[in-house]
N, C-alpha and C. Protein backbone atom coordinates (compact mmCIF):
# COMPACT_ATOMS: atom_id res chain seq x y z
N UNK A 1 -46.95 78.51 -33.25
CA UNK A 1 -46.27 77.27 -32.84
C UNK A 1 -46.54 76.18 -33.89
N UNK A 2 -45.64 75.27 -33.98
CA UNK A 2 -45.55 74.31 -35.28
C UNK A 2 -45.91 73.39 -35.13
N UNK A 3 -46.69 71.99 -35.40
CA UNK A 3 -47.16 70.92 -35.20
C UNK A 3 -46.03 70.27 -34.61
N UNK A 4 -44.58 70.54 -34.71
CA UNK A 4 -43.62 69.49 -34.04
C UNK A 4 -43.65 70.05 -32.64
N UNK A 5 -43.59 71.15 -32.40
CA UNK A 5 -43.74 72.33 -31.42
C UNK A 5 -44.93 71.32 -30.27
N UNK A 6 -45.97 71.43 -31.00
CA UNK A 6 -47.32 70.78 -30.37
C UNK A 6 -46.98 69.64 -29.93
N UNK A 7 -46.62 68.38 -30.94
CA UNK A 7 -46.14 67.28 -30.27
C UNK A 7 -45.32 67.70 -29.23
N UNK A 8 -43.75 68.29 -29.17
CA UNK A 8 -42.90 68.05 -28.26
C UNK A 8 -43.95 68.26 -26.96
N UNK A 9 -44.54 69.64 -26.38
CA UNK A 9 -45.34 69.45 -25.42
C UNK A 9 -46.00 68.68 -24.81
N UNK A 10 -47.03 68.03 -26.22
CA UNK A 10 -47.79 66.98 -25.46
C UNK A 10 -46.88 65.81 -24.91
N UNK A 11 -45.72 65.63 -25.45
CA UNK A 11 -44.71 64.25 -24.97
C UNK A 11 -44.81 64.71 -23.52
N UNK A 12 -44.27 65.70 -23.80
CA UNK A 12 -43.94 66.22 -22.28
C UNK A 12 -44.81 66.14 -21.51
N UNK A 13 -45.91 66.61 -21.78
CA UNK A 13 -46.81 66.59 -20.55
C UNK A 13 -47.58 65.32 -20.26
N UNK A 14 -47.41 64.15 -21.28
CA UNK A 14 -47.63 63.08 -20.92
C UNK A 14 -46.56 62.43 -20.32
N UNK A 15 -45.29 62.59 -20.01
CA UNK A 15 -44.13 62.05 -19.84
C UNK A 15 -44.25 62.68 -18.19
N UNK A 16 -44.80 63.83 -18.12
CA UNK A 16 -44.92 64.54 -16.78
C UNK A 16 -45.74 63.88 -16.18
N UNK A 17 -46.97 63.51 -16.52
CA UNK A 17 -48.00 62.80 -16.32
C UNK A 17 -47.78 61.39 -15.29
N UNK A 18 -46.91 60.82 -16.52
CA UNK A 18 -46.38 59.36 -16.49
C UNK A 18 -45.68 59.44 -14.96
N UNK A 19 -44.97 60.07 -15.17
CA UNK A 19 -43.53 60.25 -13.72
C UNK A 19 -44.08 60.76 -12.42
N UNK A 20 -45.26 61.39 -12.19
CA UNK A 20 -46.22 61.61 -11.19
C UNK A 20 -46.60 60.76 -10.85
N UNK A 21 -47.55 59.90 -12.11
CA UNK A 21 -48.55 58.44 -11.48
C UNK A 21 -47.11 57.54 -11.01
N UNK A 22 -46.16 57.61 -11.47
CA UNK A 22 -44.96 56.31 -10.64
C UNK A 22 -44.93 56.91 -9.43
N UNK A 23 -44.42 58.05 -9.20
CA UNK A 23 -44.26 58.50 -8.00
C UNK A 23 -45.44 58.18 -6.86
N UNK A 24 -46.78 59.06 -7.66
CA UNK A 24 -47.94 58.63 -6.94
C UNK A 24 -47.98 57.09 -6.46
N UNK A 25 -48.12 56.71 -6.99
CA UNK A 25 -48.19 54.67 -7.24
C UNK A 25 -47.02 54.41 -6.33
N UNK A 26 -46.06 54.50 -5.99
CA UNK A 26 -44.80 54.23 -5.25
C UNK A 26 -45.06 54.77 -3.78
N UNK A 27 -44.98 55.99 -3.76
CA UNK A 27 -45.83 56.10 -2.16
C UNK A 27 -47.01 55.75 -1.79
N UNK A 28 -47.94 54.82 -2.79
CA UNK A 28 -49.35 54.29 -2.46
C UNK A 28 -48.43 53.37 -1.95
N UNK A 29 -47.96 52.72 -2.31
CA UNK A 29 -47.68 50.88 -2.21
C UNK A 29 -46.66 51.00 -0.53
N UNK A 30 -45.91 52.09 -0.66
CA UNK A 30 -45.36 52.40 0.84
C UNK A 30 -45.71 52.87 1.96
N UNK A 31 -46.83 53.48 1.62
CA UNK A 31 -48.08 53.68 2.83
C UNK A 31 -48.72 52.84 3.56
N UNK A 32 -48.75 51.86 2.01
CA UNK A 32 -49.75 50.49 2.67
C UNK A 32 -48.89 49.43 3.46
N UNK A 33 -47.46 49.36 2.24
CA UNK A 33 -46.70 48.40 3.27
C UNK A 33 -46.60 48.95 5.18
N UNK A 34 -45.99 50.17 5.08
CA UNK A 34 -46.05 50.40 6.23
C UNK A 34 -47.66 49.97 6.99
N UNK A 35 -47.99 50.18 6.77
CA UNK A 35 -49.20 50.10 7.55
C UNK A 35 -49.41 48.21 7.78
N UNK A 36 -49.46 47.42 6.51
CA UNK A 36 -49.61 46.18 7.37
C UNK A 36 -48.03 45.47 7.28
N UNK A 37 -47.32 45.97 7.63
CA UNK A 37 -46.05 45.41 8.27
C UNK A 37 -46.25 45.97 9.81
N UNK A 38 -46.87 47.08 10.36
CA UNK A 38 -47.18 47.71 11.36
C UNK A 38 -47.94 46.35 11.92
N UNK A 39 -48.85 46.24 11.35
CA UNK A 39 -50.26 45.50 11.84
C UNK A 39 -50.36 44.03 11.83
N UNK A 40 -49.33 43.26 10.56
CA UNK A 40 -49.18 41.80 10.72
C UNK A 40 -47.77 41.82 11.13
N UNK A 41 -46.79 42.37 10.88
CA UNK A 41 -45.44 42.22 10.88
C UNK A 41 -44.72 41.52 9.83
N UNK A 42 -43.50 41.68 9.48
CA UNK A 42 -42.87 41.04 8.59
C UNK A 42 -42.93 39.64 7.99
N UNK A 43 -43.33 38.75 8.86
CA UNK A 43 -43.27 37.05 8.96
C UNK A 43 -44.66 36.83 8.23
N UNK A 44 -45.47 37.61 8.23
CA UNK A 44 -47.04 37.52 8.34
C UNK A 44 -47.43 37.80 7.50
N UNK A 45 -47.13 39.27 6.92
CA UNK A 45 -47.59 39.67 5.61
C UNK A 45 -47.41 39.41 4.51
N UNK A 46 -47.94 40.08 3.21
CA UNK A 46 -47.78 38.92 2.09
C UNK A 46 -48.00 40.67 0.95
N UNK A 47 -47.70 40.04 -0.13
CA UNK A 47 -47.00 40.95 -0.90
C UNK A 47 -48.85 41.58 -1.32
N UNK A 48 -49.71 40.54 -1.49
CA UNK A 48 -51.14 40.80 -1.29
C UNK A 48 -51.86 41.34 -0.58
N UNK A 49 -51.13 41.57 0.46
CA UNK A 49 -52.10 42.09 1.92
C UNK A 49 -51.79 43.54 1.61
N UNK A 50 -50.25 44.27 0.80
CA UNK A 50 -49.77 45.27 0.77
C UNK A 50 -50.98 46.13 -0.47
N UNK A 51 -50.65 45.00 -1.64
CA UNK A 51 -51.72 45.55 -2.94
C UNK A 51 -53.19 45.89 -2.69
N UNK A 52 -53.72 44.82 -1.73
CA UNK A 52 -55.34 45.46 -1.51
C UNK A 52 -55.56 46.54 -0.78
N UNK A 53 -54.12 47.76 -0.24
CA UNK A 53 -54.69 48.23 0.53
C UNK A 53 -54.79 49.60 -0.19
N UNK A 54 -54.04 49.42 -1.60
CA UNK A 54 -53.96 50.25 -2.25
C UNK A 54 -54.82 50.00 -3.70
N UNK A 55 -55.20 51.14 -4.44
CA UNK A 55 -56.39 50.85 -5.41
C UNK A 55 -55.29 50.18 -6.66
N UNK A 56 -54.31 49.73 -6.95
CA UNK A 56 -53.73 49.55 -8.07
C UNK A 56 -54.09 48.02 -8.49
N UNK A 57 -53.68 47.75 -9.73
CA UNK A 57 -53.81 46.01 -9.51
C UNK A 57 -52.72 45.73 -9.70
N UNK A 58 -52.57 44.41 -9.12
CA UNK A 58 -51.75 43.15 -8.26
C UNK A 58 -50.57 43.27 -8.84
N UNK A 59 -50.81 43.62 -10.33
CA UNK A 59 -49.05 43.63 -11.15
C UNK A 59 -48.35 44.71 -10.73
N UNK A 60 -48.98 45.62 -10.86
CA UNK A 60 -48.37 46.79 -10.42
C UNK A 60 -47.32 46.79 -9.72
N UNK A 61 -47.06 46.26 -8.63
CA UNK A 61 -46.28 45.89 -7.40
C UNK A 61 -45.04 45.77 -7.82
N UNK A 62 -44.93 44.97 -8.98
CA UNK A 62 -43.43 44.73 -9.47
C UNK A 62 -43.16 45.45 -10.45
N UNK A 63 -43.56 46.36 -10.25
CA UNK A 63 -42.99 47.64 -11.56
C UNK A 63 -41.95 48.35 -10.63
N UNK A 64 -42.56 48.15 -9.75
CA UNK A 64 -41.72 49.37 -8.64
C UNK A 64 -40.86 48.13 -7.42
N UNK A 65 -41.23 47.03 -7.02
CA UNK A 65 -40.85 46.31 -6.33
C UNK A 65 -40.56 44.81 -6.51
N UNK A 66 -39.03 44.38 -5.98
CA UNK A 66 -39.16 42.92 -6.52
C UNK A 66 -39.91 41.64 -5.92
N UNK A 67 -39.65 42.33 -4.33
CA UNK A 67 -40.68 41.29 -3.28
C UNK A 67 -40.91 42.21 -2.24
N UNK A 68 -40.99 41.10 -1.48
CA UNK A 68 -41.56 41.88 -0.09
C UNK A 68 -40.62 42.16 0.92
N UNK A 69 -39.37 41.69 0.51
CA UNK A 69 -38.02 42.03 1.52
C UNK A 69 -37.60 43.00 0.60
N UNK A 70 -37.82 43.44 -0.47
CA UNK A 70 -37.48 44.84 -1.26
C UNK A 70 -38.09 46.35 -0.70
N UNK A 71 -39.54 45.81 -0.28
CA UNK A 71 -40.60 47.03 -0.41
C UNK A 71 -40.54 47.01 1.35
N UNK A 72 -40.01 45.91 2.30
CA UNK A 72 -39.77 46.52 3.42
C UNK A 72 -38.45 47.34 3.63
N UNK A 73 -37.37 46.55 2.74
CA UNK A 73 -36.27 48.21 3.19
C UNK A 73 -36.76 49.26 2.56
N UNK A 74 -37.53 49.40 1.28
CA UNK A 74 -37.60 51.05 1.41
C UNK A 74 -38.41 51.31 2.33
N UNK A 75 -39.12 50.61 2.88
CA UNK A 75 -39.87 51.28 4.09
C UNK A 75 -38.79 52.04 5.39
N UNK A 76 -37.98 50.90 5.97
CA UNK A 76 -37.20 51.70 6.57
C UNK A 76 -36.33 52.30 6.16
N UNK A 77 -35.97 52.72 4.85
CA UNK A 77 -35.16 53.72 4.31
C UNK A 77 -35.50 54.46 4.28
N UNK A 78 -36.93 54.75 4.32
CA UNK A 78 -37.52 56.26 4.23
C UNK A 78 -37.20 56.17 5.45
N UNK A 79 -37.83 56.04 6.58
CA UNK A 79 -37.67 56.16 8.30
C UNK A 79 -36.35 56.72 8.32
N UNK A 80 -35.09 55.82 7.84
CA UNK A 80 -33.76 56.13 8.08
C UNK A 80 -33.39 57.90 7.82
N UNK A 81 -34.07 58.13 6.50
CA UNK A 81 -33.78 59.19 6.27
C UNK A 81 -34.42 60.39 6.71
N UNK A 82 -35.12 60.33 7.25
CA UNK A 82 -36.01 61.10 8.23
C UNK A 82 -34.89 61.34 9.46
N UNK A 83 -34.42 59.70 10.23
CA UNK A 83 -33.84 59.82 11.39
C UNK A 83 -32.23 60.88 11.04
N UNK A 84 -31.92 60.67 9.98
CA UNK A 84 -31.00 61.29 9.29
C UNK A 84 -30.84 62.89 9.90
N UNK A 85 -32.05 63.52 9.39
CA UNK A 85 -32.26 64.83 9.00
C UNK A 85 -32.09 65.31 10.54
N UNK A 86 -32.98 64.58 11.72
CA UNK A 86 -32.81 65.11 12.91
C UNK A 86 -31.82 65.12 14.03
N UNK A 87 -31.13 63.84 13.72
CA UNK A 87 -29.52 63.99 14.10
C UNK A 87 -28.70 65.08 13.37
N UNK A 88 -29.04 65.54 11.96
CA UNK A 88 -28.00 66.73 11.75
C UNK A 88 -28.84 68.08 12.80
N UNK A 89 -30.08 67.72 13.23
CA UNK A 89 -30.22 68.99 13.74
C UNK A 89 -30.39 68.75 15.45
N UNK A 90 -29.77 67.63 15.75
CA UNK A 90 -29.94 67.11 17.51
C UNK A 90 -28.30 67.08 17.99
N UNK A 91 -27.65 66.07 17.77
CA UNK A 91 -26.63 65.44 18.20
C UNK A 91 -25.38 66.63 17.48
N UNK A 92 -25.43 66.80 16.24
CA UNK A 92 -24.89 67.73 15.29
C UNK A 92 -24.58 68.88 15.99
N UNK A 93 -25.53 69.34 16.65
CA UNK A 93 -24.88 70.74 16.94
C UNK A 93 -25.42 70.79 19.08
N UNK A 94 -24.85 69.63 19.28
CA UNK A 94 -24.27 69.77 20.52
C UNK A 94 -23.17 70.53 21.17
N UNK A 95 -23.38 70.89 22.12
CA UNK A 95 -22.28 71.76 22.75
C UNK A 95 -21.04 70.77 23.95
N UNK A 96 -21.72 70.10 24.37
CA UNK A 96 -21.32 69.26 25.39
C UNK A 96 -21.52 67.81 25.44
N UNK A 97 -20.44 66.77 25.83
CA UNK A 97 -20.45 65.15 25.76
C UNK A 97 -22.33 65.13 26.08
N UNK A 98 -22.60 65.37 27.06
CA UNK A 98 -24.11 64.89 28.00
C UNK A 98 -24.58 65.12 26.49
N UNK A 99 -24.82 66.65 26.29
CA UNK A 99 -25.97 66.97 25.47
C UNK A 99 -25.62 66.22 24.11
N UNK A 100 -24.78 65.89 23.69
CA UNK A 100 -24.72 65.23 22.03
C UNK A 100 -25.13 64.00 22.72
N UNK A 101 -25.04 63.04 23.70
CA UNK A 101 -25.05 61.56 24.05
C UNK A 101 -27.21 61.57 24.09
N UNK A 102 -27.61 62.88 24.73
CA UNK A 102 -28.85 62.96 25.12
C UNK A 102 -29.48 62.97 23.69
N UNK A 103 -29.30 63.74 22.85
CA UNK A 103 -29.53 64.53 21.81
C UNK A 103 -29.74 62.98 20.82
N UNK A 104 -29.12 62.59 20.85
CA UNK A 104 -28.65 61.29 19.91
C UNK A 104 -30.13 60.11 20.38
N UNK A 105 -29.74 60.00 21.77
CA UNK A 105 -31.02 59.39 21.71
C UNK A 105 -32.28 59.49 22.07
N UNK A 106 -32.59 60.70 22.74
CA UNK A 106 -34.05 60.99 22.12
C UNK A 106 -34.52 61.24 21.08
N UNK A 107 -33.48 61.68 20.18
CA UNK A 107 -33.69 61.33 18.66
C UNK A 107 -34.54 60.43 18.02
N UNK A 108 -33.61 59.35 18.67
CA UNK A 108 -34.17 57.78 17.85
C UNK A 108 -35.28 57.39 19.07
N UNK A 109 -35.48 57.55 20.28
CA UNK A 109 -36.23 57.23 21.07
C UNK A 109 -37.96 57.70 20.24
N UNK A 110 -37.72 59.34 20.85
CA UNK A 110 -38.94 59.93 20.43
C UNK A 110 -39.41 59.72 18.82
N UNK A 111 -38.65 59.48 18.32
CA UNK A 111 -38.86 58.97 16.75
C UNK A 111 -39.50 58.09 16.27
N UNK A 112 -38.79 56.66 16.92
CA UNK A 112 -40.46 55.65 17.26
C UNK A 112 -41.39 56.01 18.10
N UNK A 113 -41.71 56.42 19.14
CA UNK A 113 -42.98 56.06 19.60
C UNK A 113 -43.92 57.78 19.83
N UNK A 114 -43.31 58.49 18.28
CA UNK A 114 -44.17 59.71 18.16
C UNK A 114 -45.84 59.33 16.94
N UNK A 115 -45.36 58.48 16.82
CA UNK A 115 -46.19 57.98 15.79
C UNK A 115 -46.72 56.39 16.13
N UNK A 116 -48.37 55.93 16.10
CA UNK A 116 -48.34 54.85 16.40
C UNK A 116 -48.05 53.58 15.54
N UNK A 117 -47.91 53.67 14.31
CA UNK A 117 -47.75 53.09 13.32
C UNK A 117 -46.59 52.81 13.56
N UNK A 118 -45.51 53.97 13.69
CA UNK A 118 -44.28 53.52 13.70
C UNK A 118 -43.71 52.61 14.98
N UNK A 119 -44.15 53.17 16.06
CA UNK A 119 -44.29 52.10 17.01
C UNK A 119 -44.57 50.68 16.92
N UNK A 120 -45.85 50.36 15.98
CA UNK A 120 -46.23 48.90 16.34
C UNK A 120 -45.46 48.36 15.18
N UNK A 121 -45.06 49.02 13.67
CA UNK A 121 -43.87 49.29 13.28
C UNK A 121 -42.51 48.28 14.00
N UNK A 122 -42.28 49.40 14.95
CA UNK A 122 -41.09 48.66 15.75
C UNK A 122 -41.63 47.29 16.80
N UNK A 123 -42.19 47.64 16.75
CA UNK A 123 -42.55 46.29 18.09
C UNK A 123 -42.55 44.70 17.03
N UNK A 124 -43.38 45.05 16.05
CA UNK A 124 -43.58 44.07 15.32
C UNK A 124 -42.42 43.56 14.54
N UNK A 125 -41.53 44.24 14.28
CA UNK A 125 -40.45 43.87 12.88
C UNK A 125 -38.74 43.81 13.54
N UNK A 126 -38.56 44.02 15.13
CA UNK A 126 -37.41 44.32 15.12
C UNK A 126 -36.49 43.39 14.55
N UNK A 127 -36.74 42.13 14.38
CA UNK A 127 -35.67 40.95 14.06
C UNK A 127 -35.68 41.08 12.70
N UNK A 128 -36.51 41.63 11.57
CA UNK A 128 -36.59 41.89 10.48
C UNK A 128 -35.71 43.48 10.11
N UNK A 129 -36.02 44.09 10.89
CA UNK A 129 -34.95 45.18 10.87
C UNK A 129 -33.32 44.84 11.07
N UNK A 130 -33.58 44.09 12.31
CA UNK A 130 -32.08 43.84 12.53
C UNK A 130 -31.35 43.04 11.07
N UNK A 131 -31.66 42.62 10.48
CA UNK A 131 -31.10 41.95 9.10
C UNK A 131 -31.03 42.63 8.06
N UNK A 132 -31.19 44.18 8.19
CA UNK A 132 -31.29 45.54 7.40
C UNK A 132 -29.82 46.16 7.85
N UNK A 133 -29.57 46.52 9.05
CA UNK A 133 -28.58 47.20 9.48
C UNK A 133 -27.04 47.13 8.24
N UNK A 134 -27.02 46.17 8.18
CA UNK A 134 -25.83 46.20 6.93
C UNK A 134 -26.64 46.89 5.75
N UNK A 135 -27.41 47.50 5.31
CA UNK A 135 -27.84 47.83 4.02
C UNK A 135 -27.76 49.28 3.90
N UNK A 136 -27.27 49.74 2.83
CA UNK A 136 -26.59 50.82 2.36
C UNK A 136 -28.13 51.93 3.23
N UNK A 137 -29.21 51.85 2.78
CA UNK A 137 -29.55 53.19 3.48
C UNK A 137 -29.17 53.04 4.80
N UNK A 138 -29.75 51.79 5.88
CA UNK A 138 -29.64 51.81 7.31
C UNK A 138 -28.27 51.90 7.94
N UNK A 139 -27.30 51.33 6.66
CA UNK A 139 -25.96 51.65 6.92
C UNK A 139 -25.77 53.08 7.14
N UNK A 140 -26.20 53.50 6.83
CA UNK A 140 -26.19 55.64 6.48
C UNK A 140 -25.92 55.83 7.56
N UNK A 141 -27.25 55.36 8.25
CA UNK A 141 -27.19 55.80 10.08
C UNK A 141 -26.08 56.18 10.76
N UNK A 142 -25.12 54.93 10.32
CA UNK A 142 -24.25 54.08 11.22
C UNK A 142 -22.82 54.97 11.00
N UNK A 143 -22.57 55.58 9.47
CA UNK A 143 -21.57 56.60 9.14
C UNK A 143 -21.70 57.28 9.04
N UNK A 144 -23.07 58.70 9.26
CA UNK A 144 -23.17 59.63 9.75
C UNK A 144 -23.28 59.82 11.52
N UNK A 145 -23.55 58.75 12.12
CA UNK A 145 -22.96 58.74 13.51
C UNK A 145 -21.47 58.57 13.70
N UNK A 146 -20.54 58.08 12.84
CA UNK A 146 -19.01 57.78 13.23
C UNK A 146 -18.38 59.69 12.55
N UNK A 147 -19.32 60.02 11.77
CA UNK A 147 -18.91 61.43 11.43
C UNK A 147 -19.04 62.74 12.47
N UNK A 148 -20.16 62.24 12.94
CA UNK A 148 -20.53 63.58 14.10
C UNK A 148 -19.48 63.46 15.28
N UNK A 149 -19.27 61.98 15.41
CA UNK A 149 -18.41 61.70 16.76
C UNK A 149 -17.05 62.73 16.27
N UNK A 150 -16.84 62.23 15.26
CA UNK A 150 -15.19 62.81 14.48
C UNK A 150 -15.15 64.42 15.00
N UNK A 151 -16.26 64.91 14.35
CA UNK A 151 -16.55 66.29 14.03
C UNK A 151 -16.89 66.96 15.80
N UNK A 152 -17.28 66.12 16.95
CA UNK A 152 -17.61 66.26 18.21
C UNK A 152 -16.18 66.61 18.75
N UNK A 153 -15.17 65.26 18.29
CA UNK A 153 -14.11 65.33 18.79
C UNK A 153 -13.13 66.20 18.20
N UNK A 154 -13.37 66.68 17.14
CA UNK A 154 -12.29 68.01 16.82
C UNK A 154 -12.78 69.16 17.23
N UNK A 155 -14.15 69.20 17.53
CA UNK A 155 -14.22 70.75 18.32
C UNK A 155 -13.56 70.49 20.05
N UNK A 156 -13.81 69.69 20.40
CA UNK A 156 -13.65 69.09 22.06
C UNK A 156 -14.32 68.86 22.75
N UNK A 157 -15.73 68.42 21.97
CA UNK A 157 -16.99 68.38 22.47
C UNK A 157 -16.97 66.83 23.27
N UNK A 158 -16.05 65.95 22.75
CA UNK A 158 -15.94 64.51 23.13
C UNK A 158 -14.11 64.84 23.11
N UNK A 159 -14.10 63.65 24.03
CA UNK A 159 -12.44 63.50 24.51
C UNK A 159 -12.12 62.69 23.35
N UNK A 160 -10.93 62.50 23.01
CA UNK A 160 -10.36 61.77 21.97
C UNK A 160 -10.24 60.11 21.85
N UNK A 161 -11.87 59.68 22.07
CA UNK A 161 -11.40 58.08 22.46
C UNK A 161 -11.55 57.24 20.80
N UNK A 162 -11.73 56.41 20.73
CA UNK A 162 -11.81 55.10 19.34
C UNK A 162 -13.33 55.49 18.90
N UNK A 163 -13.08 56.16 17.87
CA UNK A 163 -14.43 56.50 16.87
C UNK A 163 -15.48 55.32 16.85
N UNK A 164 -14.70 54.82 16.49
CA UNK A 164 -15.74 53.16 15.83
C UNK A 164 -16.42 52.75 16.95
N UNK A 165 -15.45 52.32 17.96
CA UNK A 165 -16.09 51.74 19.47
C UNK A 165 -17.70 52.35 19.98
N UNK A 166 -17.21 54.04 20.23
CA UNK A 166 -18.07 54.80 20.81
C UNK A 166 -19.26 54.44 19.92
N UNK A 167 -19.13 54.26 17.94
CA UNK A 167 -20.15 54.57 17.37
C UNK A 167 -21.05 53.18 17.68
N UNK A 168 -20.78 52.43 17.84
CA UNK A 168 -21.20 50.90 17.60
C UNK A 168 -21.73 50.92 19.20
N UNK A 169 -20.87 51.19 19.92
CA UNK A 169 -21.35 51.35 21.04
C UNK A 169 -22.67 51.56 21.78
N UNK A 170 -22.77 53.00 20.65
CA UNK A 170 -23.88 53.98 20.86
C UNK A 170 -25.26 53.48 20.15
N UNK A 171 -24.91 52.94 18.88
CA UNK A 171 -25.44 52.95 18.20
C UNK A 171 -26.71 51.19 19.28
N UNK A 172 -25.64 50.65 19.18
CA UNK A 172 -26.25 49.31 20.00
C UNK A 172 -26.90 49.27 21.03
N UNK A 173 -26.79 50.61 21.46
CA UNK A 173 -27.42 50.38 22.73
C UNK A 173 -28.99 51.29 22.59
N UNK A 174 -28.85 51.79 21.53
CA UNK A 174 -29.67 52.76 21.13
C UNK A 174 -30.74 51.73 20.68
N UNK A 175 -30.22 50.70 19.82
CA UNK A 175 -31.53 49.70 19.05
C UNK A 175 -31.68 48.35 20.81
N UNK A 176 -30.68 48.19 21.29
CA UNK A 176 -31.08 47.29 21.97
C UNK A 176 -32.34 47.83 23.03
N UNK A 177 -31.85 48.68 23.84
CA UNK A 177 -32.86 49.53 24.76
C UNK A 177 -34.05 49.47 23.82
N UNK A 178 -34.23 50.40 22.79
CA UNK A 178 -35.45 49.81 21.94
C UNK A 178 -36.46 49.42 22.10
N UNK A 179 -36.08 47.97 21.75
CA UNK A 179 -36.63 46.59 21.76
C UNK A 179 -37.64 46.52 23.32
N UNK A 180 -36.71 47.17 24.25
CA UNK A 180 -37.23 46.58 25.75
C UNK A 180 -38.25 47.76 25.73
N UNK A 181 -37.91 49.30 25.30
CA UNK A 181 -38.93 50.25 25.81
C UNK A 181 -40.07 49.94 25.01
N UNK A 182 -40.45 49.83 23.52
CA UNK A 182 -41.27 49.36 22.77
C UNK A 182 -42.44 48.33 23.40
N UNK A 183 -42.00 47.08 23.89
CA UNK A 183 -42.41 46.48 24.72
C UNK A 183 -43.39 46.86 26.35
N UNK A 184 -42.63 48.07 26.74
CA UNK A 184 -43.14 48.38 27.86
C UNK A 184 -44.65 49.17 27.93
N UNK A 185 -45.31 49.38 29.13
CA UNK A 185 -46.77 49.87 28.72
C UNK A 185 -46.86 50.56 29.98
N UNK A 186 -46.35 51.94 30.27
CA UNK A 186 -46.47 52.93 29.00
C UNK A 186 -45.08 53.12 28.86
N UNK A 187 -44.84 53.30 27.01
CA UNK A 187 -43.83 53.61 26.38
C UNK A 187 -43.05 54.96 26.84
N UNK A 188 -41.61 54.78 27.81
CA UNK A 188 -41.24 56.18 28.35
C UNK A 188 -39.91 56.57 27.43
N UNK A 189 -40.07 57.28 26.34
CA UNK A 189 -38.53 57.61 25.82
C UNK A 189 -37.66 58.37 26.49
N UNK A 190 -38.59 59.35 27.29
CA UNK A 190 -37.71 60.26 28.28
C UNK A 190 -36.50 59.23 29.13
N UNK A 191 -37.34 58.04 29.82
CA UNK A 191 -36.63 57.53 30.24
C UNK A 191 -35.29 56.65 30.28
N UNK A 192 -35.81 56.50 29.18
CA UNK A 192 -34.95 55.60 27.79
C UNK A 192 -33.58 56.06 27.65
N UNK A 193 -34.09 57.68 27.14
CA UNK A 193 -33.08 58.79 26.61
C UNK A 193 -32.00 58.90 27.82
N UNK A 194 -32.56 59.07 29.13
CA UNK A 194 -31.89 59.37 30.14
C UNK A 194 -30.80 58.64 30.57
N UNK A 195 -31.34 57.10 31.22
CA UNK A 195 -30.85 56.01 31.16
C UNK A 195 -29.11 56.01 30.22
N UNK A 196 -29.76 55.77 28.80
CA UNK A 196 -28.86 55.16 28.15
C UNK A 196 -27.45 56.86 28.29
N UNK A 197 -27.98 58.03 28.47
CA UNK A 197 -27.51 59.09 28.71
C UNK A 197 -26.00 58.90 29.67
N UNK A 198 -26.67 58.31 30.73
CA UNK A 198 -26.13 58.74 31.93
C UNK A 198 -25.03 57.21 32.00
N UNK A 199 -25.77 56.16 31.21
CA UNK A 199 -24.79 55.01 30.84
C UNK A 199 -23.54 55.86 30.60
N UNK A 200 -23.68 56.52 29.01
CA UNK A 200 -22.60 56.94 28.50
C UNK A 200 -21.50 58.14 29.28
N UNK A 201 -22.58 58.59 29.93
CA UNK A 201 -21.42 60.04 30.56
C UNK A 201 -20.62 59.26 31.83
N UNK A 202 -21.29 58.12 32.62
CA UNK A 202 -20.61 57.27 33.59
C UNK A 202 -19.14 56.58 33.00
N UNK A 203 -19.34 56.14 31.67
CA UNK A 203 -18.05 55.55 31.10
C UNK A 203 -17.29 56.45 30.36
N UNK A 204 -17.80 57.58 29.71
CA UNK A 204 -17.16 58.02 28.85
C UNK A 204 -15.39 58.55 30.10
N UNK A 205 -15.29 58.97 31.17
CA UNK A 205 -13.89 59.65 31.53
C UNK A 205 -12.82 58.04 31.85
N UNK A 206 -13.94 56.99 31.93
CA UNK A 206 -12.87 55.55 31.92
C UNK A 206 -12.52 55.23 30.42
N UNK A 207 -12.50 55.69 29.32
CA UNK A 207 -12.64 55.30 28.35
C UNK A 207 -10.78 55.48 28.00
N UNK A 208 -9.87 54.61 27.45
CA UNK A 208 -8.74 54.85 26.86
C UNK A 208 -8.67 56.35 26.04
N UNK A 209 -7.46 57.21 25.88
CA UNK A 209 -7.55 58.25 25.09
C UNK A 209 -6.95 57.83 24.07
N UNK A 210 -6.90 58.32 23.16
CA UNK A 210 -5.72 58.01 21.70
C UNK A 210 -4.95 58.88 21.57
């Protein structure tokens, strides 16, 4: 092997090196945010409270982040995309209106309060979340739910009513309920799930057809 040979490697494996420690360093700094956005909440915390919890120093932060309303959506962008993965494997492959309406929200129910972080998570930040919902990841949510409905209603799994309505519908009642179960002590998603369930199967045969 040739001395240029030698260099190219070592680039590489310092270049490999390099792109690990970002990566590494990027889920440090999102571990921590999560954790004291969990614990102070959005209003409270400070872009400092995030850096000490991680070993890097203070500059660091803005290599990877511009503030602290940056480094909280990727926080819930990761979440989002998590919630992502289990609606293609909940609501997605429903057989029946009940079971996709059920499916959908124990999804998002059991999702917060399987984890306590993510819980105090939600308890702490919802009004800070809610000012996310327009943003391209949390938006995701919102058009892979108007897709499944589509895809529900061409098998005949859902009657043919207004895509959008049902999704916004669903979707709203899914974050509003939320807010109230989060709050409650003890946290029941079962109940949650049910509830908002039996909302939807009560309205869905009054619903206009198209």
């Amino acid at each position: 092997m040739g001395d240029n040979d030698q260099v190219t490697t070592e680039q590489r494996e310092r270049s490999g090196r390099r792109e690990q420690n970002k990566a590494e360093n990027r889920t440090a700094l999102l571990k921590a945010a999560r954790a004291v956005f969990a614990e102070m909440g959005f209003g409270a915390a400070s872009v400092r409270d995030i850096v000490r919890r991680t070993d890097l120093a203070s500059g660091t932060f803005y290599n990877y982040f511009k503030d602290k309303d940056e480094i909280f959506e990727a926080v819930v962008g990761e979440l989002t995309g998590e919630l992502l993965k289990r609606h293609n494997n909940g609501r997605a492959k429903a057989t029946t209106a009940e079971e996709f309406f059920r499916r959908h929200y124990a999804v998002y129910f059991d999702f917060i309060v399987e984890d306590a972080e993510l819980l105090a998570l939600g308890q702490k930040n919802f009004t800070a979340i809610r000012t996310l919902l327009d943003k391209p990841d949390v938006r995701a949510l919102a058009l892979a739910l108007n897709d499944d409905i589509r895809a529900a209603i061409a098998q005949g799994v859902l009657p043919n009513v207004d895509v959008s309505y049902l999704a916004a519908a669903m979707a709203g009642i899914a974050f509003e309920i939320s807010i109230v179960m989060v709050a409650r002590d003890p946290v029941d998603p079962a109940g949650a799930a049910e509830f908002a369930t039996r909302l939807m199967m009560g309205g869905l045969d009054r619903l206009p057809r198209r």
